[in-house]
C-alpha atoms as a PDB file:
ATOM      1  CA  UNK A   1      11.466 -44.326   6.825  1.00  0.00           C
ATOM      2  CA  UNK A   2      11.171 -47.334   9.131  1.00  0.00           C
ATOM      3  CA  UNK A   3       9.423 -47.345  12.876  1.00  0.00           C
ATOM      4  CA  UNK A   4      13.084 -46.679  14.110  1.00  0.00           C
ATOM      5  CA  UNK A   5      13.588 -43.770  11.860  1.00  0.00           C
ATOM      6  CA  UNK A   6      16.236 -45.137   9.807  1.00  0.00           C
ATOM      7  CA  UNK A   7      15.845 -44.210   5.984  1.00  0.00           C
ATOM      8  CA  UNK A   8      15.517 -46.695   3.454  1.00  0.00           C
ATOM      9  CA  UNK A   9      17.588 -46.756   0.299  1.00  0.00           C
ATOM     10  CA  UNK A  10      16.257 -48.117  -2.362  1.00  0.00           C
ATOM     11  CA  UNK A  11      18.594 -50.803  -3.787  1.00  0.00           C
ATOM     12  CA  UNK A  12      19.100 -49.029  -7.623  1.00  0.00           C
ATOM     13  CA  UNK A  13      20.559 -45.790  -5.562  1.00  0.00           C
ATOM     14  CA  UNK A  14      22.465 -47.860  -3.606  1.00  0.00           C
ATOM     15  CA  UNK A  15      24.480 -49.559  -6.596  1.00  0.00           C
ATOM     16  CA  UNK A  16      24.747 -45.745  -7.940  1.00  0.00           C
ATOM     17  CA  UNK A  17      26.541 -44.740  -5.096  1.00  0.00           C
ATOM     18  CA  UNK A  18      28.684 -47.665  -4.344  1.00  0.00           C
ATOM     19  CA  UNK A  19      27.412 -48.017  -1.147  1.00  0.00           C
ATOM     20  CA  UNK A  20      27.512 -51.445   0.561  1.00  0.00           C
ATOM     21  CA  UNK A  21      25.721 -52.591   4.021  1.00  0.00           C
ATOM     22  CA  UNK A  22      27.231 -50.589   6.919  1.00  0.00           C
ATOM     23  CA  UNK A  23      28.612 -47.838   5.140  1.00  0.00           C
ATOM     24  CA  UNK A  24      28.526 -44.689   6.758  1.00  0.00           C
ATOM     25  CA  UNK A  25      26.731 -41.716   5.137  1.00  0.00           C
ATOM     26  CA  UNK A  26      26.315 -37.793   5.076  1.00  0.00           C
ATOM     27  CA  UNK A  27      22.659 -36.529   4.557  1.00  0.00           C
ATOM     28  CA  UNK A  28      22.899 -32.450   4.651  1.00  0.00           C
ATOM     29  CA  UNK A  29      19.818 -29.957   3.281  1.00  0.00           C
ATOM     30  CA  UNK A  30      20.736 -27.870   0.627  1.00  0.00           C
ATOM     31  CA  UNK A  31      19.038 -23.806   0.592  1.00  0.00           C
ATOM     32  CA  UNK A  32      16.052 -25.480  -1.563  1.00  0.00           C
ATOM     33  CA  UNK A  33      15.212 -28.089   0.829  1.00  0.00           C
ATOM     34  CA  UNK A  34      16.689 -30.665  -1.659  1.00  0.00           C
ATOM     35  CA  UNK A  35      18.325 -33.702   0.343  1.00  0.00           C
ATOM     36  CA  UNK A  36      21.996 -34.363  -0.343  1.00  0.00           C
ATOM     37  CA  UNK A  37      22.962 -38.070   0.511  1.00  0.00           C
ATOM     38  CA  UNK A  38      27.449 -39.213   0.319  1.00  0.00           C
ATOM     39  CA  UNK A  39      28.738 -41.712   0.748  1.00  0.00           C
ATOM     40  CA  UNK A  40      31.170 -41.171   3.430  1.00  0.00           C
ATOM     41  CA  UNK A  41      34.380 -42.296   1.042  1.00  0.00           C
ATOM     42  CA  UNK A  42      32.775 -39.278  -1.859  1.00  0.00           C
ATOM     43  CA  UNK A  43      32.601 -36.551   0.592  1.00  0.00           C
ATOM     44  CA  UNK A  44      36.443 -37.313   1.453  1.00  0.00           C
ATOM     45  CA  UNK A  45      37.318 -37.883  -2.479  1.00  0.00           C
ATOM     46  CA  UNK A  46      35.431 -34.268  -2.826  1.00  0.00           C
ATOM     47  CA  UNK A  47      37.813 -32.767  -0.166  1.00  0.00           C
ATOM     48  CA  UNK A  48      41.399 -34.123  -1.672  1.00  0.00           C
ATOM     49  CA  UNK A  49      42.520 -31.665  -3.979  1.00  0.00           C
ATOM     50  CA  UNK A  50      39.719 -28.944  -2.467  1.00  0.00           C
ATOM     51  CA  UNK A  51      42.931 -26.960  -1.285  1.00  0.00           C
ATOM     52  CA  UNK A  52      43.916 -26.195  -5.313  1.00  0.00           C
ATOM     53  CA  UNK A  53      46.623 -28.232  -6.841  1.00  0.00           C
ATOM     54  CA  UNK A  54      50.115 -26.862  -6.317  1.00  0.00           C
ATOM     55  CA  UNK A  55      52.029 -25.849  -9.800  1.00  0.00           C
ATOM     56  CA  UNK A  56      54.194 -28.363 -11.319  1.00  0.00           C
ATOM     57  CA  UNK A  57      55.529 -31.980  -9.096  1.00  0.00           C
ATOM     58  CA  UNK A  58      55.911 -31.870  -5.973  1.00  0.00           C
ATOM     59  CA  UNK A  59      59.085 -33.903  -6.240  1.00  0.00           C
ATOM     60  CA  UNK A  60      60.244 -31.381  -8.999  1.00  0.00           C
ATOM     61  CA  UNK A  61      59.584 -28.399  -6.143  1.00  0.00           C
ATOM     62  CA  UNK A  62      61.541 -30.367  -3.814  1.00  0.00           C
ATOM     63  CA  UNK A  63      64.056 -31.585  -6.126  1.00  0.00           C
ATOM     64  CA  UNK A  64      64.784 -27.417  -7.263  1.00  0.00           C
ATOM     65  CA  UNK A  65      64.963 -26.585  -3.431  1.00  0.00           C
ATOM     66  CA  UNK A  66      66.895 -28.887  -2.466  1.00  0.00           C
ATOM     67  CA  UNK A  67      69.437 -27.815  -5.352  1.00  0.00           C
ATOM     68  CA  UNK A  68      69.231 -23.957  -4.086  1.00  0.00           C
ATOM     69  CA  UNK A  69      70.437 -25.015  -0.727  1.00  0.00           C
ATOM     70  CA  UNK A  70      72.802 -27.381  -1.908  1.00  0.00           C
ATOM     71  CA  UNK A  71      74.334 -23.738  -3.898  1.00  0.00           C
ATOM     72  CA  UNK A  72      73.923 -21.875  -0.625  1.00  0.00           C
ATOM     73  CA  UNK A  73      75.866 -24.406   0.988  1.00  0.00           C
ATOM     74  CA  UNK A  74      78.878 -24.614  -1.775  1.00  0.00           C
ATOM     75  CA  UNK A  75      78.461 -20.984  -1.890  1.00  0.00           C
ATOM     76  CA  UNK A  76      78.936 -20.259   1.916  1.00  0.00           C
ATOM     77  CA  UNK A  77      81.629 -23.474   1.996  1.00  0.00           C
ATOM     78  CA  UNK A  78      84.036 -21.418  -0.665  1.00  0.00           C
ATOM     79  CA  UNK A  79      83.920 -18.556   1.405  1.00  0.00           C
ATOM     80  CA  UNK A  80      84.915 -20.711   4.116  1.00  0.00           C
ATOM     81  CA  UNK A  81      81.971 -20.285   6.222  1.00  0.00           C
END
């Protein structure tokens, strides 16, 4: 820690973690008092696909919907709707 307060990453940890001069950083405590440092492009890598990923393509799902409404549509056209 330097007289401003700013920590100092040694340069090994800093090649680990991809981290290159004015990157941008989370530091949280974990329940054991253990440190956690991210790199600010990690935490948001750890939060895509946090949500679950959805069964099957997505262009598949919106290929098969699209299909069921084009029936609907055919379906409510021969009945002269």
């Amino acid at each position: 820690m330097d007289e401003r307060g700013r920590l100092v990453l040694p340069a090994a940890l800093r090649r680990r973690l991809g981290l290159a001069t004015g990157d941008e950083v989370t530091i949280s405590e974990e329940a054991d008092g253990v440190l956690r440092v991210q790199s600010r492009r990690a935490a948001a890598r750890a939060l895509i696909g946090s949500a679950g990923r959805a069964p099957g393509s997505v262009t598949d799902q919106l290929r098969s919907e699209r299909r069921r409404q084009a029936a609907a549509e055919d379906r409510d056209a021969a009945r002269g709707g």
